[in-house]
Protein backbone atom coordinates (compact mmCIF):
# COMPACT_ATOMS: atom_id res chain seq x y z
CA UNK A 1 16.92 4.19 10.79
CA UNK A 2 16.50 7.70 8.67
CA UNK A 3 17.07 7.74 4.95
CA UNK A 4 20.84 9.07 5.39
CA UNK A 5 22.04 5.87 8.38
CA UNK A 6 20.07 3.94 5.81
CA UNK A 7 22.48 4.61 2.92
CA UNK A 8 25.75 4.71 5.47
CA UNK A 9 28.03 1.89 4.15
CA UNK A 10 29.22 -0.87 6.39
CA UNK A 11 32.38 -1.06 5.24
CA UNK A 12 33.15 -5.05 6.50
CA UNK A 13 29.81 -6.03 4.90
CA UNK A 14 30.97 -4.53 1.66
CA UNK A 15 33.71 -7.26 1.93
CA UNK A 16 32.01 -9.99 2.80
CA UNK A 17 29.42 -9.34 0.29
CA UNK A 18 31.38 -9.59 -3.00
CA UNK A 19 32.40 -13.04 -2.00
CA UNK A 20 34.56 -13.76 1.51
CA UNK A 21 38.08 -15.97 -0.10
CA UNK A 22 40.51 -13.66 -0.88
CA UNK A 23 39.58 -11.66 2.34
CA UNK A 24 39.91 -14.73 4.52
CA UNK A 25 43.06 -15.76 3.13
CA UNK A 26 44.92 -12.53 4.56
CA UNK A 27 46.71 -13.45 7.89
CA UNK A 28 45.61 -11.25 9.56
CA UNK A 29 44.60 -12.00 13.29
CA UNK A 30 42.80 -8.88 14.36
CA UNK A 31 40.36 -8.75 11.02
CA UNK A 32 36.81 -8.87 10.80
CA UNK A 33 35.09 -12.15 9.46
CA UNK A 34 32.13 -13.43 8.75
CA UNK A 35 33.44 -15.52 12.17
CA UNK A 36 33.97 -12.85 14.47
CA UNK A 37 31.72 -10.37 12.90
CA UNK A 38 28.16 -11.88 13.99
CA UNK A 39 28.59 -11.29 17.23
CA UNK A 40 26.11 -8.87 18.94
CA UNK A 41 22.83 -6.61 18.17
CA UNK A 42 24.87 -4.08 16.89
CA UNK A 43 26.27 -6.37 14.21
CA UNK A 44 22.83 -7.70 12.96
CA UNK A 45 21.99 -4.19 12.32
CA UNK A 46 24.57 -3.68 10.23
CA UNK A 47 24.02 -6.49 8.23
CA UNK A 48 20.74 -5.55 7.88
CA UNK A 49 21.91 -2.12 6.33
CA UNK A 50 24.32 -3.81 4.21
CA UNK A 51 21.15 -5.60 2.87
CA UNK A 52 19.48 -2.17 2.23
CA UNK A 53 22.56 -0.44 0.87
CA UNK A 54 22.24 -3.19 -1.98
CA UNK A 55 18.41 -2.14 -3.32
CA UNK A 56 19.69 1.73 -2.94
CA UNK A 57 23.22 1.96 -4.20
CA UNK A 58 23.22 3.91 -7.40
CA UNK A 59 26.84 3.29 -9.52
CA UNK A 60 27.13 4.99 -12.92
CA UNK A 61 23.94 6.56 -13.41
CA UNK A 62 22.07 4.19 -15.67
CA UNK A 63 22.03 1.19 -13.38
CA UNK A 64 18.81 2.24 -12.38
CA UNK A 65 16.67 -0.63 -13.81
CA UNK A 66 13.57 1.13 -14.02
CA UNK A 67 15.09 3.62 -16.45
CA UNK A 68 15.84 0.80 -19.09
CA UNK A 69 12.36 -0.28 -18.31
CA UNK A 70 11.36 3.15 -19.41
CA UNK A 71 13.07 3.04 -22.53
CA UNK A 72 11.45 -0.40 -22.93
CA UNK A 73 7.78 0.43 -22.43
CA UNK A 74 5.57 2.73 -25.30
CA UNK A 75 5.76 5.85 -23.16
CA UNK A 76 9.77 7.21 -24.14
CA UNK A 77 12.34 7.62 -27.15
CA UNK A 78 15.92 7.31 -25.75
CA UNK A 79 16.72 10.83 -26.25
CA UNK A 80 20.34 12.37 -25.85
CA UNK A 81 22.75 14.30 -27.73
CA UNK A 82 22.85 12.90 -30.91
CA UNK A 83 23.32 9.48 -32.63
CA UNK A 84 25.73 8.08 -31.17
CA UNK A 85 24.73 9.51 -27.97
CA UNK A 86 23.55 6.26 -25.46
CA UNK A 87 23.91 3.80 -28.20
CA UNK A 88 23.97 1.12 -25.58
CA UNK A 89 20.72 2.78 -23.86
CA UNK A 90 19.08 2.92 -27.35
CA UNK A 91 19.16 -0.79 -28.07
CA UNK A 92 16.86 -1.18 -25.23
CA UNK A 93 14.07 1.58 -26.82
CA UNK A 94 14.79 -0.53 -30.27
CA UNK A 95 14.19 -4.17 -28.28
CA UNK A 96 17.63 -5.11 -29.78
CA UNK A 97 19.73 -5.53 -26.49
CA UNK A 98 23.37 -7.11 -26.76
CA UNK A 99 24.07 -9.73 -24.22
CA UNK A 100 27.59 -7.56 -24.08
CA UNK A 101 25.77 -4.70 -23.08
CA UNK A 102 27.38 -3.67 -19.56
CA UNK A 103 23.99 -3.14 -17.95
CA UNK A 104 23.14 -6.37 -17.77
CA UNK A 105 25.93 -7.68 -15.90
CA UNK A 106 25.62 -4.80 -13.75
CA UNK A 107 22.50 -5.85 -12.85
CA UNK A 108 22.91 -9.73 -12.66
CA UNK A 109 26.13 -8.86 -10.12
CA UNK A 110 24.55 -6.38 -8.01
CA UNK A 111 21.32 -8.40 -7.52
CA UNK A 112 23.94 -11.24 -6.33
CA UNK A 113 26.02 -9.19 -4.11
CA UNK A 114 22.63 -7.88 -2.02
CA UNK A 115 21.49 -12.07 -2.09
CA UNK A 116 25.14 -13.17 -0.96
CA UNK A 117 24.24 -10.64 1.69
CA UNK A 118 20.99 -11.55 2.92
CA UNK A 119 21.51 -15.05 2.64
CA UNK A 120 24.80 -15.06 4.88
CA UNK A 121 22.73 -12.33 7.41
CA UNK A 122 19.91 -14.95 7.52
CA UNK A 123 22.44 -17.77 8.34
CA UNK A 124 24.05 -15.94 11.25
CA UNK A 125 21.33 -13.50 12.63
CA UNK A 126 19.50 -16.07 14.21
CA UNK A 127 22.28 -17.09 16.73
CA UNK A 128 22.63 -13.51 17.97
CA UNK A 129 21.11 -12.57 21.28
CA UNK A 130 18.73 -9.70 21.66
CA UNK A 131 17.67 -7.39 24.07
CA UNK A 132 13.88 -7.50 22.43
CA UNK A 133 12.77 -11.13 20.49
CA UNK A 134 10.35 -8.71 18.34
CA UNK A 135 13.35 -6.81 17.17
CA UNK A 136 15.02 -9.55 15.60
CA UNK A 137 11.98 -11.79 14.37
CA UNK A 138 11.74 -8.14 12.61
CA UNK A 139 15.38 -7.61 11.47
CA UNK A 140 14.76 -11.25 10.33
CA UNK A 141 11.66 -10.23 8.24
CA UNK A 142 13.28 -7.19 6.90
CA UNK A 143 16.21 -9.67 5.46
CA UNK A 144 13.49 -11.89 3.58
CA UNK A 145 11.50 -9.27 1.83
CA UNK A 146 15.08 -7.44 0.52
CA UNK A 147 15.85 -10.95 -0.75
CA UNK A 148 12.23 -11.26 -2.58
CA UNK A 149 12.48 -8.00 -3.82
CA UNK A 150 16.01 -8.71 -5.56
CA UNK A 151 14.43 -12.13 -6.73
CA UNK A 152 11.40 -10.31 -8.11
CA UNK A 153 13.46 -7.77 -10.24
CA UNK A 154 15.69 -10.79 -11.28
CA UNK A 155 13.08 -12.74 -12.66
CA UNK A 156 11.50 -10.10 -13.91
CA UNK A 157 14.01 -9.20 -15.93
CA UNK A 158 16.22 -12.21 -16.99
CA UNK A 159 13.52 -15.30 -15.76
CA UNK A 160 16.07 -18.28 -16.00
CA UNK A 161 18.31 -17.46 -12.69
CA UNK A 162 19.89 -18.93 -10.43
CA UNK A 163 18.38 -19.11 -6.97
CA UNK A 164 20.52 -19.42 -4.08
CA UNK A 165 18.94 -19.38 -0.12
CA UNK A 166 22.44 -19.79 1.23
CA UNK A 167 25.50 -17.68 1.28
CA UNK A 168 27.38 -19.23 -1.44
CA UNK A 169 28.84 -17.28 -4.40
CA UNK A 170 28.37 -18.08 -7.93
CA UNK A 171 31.62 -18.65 -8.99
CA UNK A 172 32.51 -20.98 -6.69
CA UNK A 173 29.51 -23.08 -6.80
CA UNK A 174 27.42 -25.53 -9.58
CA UNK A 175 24.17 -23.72 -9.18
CA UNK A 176 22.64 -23.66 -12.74
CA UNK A 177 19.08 -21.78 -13.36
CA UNK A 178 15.82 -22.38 -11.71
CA UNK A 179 12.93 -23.09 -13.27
CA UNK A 180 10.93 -19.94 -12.52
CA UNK A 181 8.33 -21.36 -10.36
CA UNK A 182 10.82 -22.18 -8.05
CA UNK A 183 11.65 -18.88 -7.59
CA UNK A 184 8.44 -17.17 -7.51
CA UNK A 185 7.43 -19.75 -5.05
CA UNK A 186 10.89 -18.56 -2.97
CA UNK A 187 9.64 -14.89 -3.20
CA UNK A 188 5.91 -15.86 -2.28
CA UNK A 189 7.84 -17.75 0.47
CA UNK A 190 9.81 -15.08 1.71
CA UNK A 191 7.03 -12.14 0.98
CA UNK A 192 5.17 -14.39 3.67
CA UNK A 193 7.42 -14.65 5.95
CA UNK A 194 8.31 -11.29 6.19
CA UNK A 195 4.12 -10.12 6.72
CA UNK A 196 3.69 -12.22 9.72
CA UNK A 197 6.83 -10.35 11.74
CA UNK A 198 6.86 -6.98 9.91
CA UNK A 199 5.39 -4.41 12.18
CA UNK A 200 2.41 -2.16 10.45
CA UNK A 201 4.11 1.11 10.86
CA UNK A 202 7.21 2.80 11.52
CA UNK A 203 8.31 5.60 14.38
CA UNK A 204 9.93 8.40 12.59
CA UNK A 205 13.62 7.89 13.18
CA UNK A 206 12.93 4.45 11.29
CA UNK A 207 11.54 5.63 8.49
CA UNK A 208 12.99 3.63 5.32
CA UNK A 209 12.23 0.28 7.15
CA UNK A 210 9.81 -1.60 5.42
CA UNK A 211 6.53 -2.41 6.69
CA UNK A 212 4.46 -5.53 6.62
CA UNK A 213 1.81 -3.38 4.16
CA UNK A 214 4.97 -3.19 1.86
CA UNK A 215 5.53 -7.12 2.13
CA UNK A 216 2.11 -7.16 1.20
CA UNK A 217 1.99 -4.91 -1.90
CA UNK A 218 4.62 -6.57 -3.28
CA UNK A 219 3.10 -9.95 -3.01
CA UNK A 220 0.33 -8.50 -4.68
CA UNK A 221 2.38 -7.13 -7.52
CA UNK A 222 4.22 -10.52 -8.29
CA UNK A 223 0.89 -12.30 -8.27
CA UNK A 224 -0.34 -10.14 -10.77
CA UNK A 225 2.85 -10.17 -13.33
CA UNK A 226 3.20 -13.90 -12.56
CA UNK A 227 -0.52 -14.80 -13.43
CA UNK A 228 -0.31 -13.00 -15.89
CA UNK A 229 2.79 -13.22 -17.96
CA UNK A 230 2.24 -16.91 -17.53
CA UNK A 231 -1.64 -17.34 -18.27
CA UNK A 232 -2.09 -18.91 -14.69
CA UNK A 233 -4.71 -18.73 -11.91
CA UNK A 234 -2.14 -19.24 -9.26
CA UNK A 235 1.07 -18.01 -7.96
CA UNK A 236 3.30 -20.63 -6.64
CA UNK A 237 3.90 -21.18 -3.46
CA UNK A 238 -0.12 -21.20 -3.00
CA UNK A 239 -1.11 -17.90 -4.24
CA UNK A 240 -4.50 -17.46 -5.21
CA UNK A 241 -7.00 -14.78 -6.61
CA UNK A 242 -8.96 -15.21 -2.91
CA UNK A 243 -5.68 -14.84 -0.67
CA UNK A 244 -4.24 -12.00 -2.70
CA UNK A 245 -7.20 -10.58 -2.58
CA UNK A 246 -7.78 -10.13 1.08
CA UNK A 247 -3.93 -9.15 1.15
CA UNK A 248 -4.77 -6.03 -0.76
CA UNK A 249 -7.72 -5.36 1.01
CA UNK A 250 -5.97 -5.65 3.94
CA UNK A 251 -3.61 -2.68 3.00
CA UNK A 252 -6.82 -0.89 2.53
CA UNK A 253 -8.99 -1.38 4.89
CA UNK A 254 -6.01 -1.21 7.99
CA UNK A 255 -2.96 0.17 6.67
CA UNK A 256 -4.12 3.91 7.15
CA UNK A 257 -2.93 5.13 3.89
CA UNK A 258 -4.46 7.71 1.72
CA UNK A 259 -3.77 9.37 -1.61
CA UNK A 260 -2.08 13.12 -0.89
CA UNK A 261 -4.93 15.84 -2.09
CA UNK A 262 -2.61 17.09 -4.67
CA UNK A 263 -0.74 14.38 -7.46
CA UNK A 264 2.23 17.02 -7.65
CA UNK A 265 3.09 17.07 -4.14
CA UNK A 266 4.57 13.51 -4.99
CA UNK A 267 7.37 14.89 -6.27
CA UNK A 268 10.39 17.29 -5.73
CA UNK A 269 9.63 19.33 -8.65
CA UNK A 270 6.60 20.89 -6.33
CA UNK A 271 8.89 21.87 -3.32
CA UNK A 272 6.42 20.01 -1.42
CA UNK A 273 7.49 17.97 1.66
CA UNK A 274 5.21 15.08 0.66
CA UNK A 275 7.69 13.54 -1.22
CA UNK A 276 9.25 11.65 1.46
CA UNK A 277 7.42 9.63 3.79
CA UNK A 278 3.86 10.93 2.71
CA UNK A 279 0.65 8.75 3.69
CA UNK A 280 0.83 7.48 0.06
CA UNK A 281 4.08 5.78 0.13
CA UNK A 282 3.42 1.82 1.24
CA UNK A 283 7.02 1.05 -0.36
CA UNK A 284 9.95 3.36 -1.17
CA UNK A 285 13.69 3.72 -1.47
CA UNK A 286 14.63 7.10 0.10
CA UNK A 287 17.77 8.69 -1.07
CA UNK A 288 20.19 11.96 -0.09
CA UNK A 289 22.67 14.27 -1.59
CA UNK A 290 25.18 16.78 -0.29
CA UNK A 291 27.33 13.56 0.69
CA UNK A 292 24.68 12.10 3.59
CA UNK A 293 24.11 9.35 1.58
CA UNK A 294 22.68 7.67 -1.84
CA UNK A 295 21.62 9.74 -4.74
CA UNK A 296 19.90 9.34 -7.90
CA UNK A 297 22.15 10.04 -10.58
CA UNK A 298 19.59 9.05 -13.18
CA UNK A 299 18.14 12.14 -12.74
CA UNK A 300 20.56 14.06 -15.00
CA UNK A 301 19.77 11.82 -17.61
CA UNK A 302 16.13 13.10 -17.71
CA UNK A 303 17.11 16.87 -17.74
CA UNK A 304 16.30 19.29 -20.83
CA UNK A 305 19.48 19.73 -22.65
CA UNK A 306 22.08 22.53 -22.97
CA UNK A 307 19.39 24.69 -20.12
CA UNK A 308 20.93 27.69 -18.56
CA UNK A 309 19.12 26.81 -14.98
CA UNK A 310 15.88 28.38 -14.40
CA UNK A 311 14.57 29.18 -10.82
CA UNK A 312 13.02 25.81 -11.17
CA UNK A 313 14.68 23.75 -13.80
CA UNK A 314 18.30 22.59 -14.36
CA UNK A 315 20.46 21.38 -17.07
CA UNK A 316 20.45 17.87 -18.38
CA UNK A 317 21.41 15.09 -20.67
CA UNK A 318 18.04 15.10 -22.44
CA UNK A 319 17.03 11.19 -22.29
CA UNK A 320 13.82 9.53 -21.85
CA UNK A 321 11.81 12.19 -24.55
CA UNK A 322 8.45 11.53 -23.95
CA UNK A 323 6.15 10.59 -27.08
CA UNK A 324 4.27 12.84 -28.24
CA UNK A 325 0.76 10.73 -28.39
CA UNK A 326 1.56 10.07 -24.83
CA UNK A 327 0.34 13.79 -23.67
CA UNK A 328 -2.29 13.70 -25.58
CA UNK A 329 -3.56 10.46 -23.11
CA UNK A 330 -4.27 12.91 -20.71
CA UNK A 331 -7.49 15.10 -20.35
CA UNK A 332 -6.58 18.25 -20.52
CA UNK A 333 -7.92 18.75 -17.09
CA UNK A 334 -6.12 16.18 -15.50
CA UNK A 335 -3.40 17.12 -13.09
CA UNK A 336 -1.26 14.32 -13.58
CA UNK A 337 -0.58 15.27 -17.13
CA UNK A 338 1.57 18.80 -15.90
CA UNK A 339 3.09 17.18 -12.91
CA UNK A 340 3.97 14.04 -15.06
CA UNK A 341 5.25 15.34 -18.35
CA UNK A 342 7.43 18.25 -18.88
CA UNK A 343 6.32 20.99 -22.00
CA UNK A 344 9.95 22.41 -22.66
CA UNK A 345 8.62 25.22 -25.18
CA UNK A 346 5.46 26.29 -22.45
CA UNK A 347 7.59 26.04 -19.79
CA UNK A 348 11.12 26.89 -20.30
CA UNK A 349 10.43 28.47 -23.98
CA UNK A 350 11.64 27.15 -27.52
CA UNK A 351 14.69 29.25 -28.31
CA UNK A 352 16.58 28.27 -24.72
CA UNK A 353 17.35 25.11 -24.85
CA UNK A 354 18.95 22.49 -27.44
CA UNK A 355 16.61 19.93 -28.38
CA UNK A 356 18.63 16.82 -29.34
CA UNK A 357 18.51 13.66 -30.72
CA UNK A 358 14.88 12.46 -30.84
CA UNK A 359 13.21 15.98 -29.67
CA UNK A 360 9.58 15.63 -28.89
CA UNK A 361 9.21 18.67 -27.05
CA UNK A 362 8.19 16.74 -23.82
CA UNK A 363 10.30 15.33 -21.07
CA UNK A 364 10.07 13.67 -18.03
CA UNK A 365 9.39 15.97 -15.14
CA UNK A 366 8.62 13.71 -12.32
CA UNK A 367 12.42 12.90 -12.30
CA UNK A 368 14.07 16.00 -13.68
CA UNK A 369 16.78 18.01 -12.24
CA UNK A 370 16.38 21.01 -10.21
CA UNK A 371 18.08 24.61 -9.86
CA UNK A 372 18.15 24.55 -5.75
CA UNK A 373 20.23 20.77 -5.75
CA UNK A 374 22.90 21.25 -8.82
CA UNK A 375 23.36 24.94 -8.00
CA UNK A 376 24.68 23.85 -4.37
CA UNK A 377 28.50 24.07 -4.75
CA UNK A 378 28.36 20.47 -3.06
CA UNK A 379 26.30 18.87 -5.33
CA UNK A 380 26.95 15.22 -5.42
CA UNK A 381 23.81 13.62 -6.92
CA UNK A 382 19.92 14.11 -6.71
CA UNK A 383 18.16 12.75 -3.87
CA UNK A 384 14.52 11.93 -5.22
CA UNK A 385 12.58 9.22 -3.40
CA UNK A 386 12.59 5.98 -5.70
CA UNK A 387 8.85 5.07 -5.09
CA UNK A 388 8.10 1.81 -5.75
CA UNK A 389 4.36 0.82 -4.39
CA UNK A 390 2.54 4.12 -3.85
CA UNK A 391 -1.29 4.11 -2.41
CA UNK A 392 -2.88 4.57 -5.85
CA UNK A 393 -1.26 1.24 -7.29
CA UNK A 394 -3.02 -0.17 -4.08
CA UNK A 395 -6.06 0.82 -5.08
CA UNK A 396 -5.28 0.32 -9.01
CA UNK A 397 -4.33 -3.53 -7.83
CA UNK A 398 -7.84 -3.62 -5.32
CA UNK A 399 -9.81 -2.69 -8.76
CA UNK A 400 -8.16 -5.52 -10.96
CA UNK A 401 -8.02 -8.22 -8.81
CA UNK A 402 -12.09 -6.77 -8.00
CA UNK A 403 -12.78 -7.13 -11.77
CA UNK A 404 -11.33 -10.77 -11.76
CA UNK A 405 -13.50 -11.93 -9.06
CA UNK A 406 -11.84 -11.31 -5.67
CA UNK A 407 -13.70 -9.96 -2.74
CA UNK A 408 -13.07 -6.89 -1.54
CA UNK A 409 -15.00 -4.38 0.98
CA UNK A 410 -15.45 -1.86 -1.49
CA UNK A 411 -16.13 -2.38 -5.62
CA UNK A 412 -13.98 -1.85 -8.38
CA UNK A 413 -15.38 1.74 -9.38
CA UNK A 414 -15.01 3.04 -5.84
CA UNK A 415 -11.25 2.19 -6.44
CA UNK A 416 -10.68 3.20 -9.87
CA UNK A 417 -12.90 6.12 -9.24
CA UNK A 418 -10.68 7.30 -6.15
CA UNK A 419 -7.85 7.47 -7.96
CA UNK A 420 -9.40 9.64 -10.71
CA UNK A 421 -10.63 12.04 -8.63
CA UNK A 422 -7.31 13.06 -6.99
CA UNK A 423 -6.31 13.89 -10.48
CA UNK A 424 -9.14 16.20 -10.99
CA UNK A 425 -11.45 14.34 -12.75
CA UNK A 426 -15.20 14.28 -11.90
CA UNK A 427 -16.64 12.33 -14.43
CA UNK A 428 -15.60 8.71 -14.49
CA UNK A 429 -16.67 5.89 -17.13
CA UNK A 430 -17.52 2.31 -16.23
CA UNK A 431 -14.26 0.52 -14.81
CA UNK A 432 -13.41 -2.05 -16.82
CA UNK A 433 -9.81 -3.96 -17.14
CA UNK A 434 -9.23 -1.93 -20.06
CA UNK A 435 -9.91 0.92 -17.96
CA UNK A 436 -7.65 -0.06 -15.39
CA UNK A 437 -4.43 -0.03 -17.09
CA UNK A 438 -5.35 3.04 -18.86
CA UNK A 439 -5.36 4.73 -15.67
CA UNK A 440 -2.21 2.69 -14.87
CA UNK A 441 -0.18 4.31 -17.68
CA UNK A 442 -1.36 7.74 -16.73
CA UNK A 443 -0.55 7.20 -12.96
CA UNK A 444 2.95 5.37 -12.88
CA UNK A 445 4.26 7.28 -16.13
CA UNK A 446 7.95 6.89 -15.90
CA UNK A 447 8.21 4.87 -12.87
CA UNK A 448 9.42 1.62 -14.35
CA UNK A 449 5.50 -0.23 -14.29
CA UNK A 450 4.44 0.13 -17.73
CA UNK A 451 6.66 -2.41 -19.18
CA UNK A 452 5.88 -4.89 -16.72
CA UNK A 453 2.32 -4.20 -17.11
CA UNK A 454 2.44 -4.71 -20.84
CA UNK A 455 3.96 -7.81 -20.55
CA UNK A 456 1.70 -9.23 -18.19
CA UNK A 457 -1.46 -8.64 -20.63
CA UNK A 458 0.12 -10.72 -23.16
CA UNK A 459 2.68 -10.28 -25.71
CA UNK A 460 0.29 -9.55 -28.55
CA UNK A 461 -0.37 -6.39 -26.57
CA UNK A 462 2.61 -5.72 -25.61
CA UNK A 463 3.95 -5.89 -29.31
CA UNK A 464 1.00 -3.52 -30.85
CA UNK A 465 1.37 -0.78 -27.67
CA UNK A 466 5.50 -0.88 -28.29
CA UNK A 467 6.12 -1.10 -32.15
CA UNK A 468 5.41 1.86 -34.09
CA UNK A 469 5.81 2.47 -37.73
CA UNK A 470 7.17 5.41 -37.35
CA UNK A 471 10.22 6.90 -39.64
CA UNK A 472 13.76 6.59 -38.32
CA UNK A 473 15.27 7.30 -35.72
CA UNK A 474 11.85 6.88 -33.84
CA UNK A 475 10.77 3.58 -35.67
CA UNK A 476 11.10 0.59 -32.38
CA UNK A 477 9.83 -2.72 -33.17
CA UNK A 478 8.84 -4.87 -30.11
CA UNK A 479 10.69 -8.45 -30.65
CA UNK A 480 8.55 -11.36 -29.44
CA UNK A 481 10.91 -14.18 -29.98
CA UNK A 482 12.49 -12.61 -26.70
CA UNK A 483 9.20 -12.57 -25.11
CA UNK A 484 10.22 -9.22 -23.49
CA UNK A 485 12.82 -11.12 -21.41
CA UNK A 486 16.63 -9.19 -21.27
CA UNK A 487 20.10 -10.90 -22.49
CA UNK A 488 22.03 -12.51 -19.56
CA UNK A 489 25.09 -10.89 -19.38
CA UNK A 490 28.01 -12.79 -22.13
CA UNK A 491 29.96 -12.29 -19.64
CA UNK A 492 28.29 -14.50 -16.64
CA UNK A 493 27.68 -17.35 -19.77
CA UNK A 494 31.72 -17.38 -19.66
CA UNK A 495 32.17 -17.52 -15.97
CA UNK A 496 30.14 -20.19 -15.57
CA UNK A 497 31.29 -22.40 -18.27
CA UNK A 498 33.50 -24.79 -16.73
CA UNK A 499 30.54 -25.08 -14.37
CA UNK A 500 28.94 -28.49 -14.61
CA UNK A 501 25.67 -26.74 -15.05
CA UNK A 502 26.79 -23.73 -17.31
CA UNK A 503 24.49 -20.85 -17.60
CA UNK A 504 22.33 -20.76 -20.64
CA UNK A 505 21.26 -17.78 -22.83
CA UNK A 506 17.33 -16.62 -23.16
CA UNK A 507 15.78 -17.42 -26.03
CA UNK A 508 16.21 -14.86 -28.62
CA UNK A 509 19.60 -13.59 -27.79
């Protein structure tokens, strides 16, 4: 499965993902259903893309979570034209998010539609024959760690959700919210699961198929957020510091990755052909352009305004401004810094380009658009690899969980110390949890982490790193009566309220 079958839509799924009634009422004798469709091999698989299509699909632009998360964490002003420019985005830089806001029903209803679609594939897959028993314990697998990883932004994100294991629909069924152990004892459940019939690598023409080392990194992450953000020792669902420790070292020790020799070569900016697929990726969503599949439209957010496109560079909407004290994080010799964080007046030049509404000068360059894509007459989108667990967070993880008293085959410098090095650095202080995160920040800039891993030190730390007392229109103030948790959409609260177990709204909202 390449990254553009990957992204091809099943077209019947579609349908029976959004909820089967209305399409099972049409008389129609010679339809697909969700009777006659799980039939053979070939249907399974298609499922199982269905499944994928749902953690890749990109509609409108700013449905990409990790963007909000962005504008959430200390590292970016909102950015834009003006004012009135991304209002909606703003309110998440400001920690004053509307339950009304559209995003968050986006995001509630598309997390649902991928579990309605792994749930019903994990009902039916099971009864289909297969040529090879492997092959569908895998396809199996596959449908359990795209149902954690839904649950794991979901609860994340909103904390009191429902959780559903079956293919039911919300709207048609007295659910109510979980406590959240339950469901991070579901996703521990499910990461499990999916390690034990994972296979360790994949052949080329599968690439995009998750591995078991992904399974396992993303165990590792929710262990972390939920001991954490919780002030536990344990992860439901019988995750401890000693398992989760010899998880990550087992991604280590036999999962054959390595960090690329150069940090730019991570991303398209560099023209390098590491981006994709590299020996540093344990986890990521692949996308396309030209029409061959998903893109990342969120990329044209993070573009310098008003630019008339450089050999490199192209035009943008000029969101996600980086702060200013966030360049200055960086030594001056790492490489990370450059690659990372994009100097519009040393690289493009002050006098062509607009600056717009919260200018810092800097802008996100990981993520920013580029002349040889939206100068192709049939540009439809940007297709930048979404990476979510790279090598280095691996390691980052191995040195944490080290300092916390896991066991590991290596220590907790040799990992922090590792990653440091690929970014040029030769001298290298005593790790130390403090240390850690530091080199977090400077690693995973813009990649959606640093929000989650404010949150999980505490909310006294995540209020000093976010609130500033800045003047306006830079001025956010981190709101700890939410506890960092988003609205749930107004407009699932009304759906469900002649429910017998109504949805209720987070505190703070």
């Amino acid at each position: 499965m390449n990254k553009y079958i990957l992204y091809f839509t099943i077209t019947v799924l579609s349908m029976l993902a959004t909820g089967c009634e209305d399409f099972l009422e049409v008389d129609n004798h010679t339809a697909t259903t969700e009777d006659n469709f799980y039939q053979t091999e070939e249907d399974a698989h298609a499922a199982l893309y269905a499944a994928y299509n749902a953690i890749t699909e990109d509609k409108g632009g700013t449905n990409e979570f990790e963007f909000f998360l962005n504008m959430c964490s200390d590292d970016m002003f909102t950015g834009g034209g003006n004012s009135s420019d991304g209002v909606d985005v703003r309110r998440f830089e400001k920690h004053k998010m509307l339950a009304t806001d559209w995003q968050h029903d986006q995001f509630w209803w598309k997390g649902y539609v991928g579990i309605y679609r792994t749930n019903i594939a994990l009902q039916k897959v099971p009864a289909i024959a297969f040529k090879d028993e492997v092959e569908k314990r895998r396809v199996i697998a596959e449908l359990k760690f795209i149902r954690a990883y839904i649950y794991s932004n979901l609860v994340r994100m909103y904390e009191n959700i429902p959780l559903i294991t079956t293919p039911i629909t919300l709207a048609d069924n007295p659910v109510g919210q979980a406590s959240p152990d339950d469901v991070y004892q579901q996703i521990a459940r499910d990461y499990m699961d999916a390690i034990e019939d994972l296979p360790a690598t994949v052949v080329e023409n599968e690439q995009g198929r998750v591995t078991k080392y992904a399974a396992e990194a993303m165990l590792a992450r929710m262990y972390l957020f939920y001991t954490g953000f919780y002030s536990k020792t344990e992860m439901p669902g019988g995750v401890t510091l000693n398992s989760i420790s010899a998880v990550v070292d087992d991604i280590i020790v036999n999962g054959g990755y390595h960090l690329v020799d150069n940090f730019a070569d991570l991303w398209l900016v560099s023209g390098s052909d590491k981006t994709y697929y590299s020996s540093e990726h344990v986890f990521q969503i692949p996308y396309s352009f030209n029409g061959k599949g998903a893109s990342r439209s969120d990329v044209q957010f993070y573009g310098v305004r008003d630019l008339s496109n450089t050999t490199t560079y192209a035009s943008g909407w000029g969101f996600g401004t980086i702060r200013p004290e966030v360049y200055n994080i960086f030594d001056p010799a790492d490489t990370r810094r450059d690659a990372t964080i994009l100097n519009a007046d040393d690289e493009i030049g002050a006098d062509n380009y607009s600056h717009g509404y919260q200018y810092t000068g800097y802008y996100f360059k990981k993520f920013t658009p580029l002349s040889r894509y939206v100068d192709d007459p049939t540009f439809t989108g940007h297709p930048d690899g979404r990476p979510v667990v790279r090598y280095s967070d691996v390691l980052l993880m191995a040195a944490e969980l080290s300092l916390k008293g896991g066991n590991f085959s290596r220590t907790a410098q040799s990992y922090y110390e590792e990653v440091r090095a690929r970014a040029g650095l030769t001298t290298h202080p005593s790790v130390s949890l403090d240390k850690v995160f530091e080199e977090r920040r400077k690693e995973f800039l813009g990649e959606g982490l640093r929000y989650w891993d404010l949150l999980r030190r505490g909310l006294d730390v995540a209020d000093a790193a976010i609130t500033n007392h800045y003047e306006a229109p830079f001025d956010v103030q981190f709101n700890k009566a939410t506890r960092g948790v988003w609205p749930i959409a107004d407009v699932q609260i009304q759906l469900s309220s002649s429910s017998s177990v109504p949805l209720k709204q987070n505190q703070g909202y």
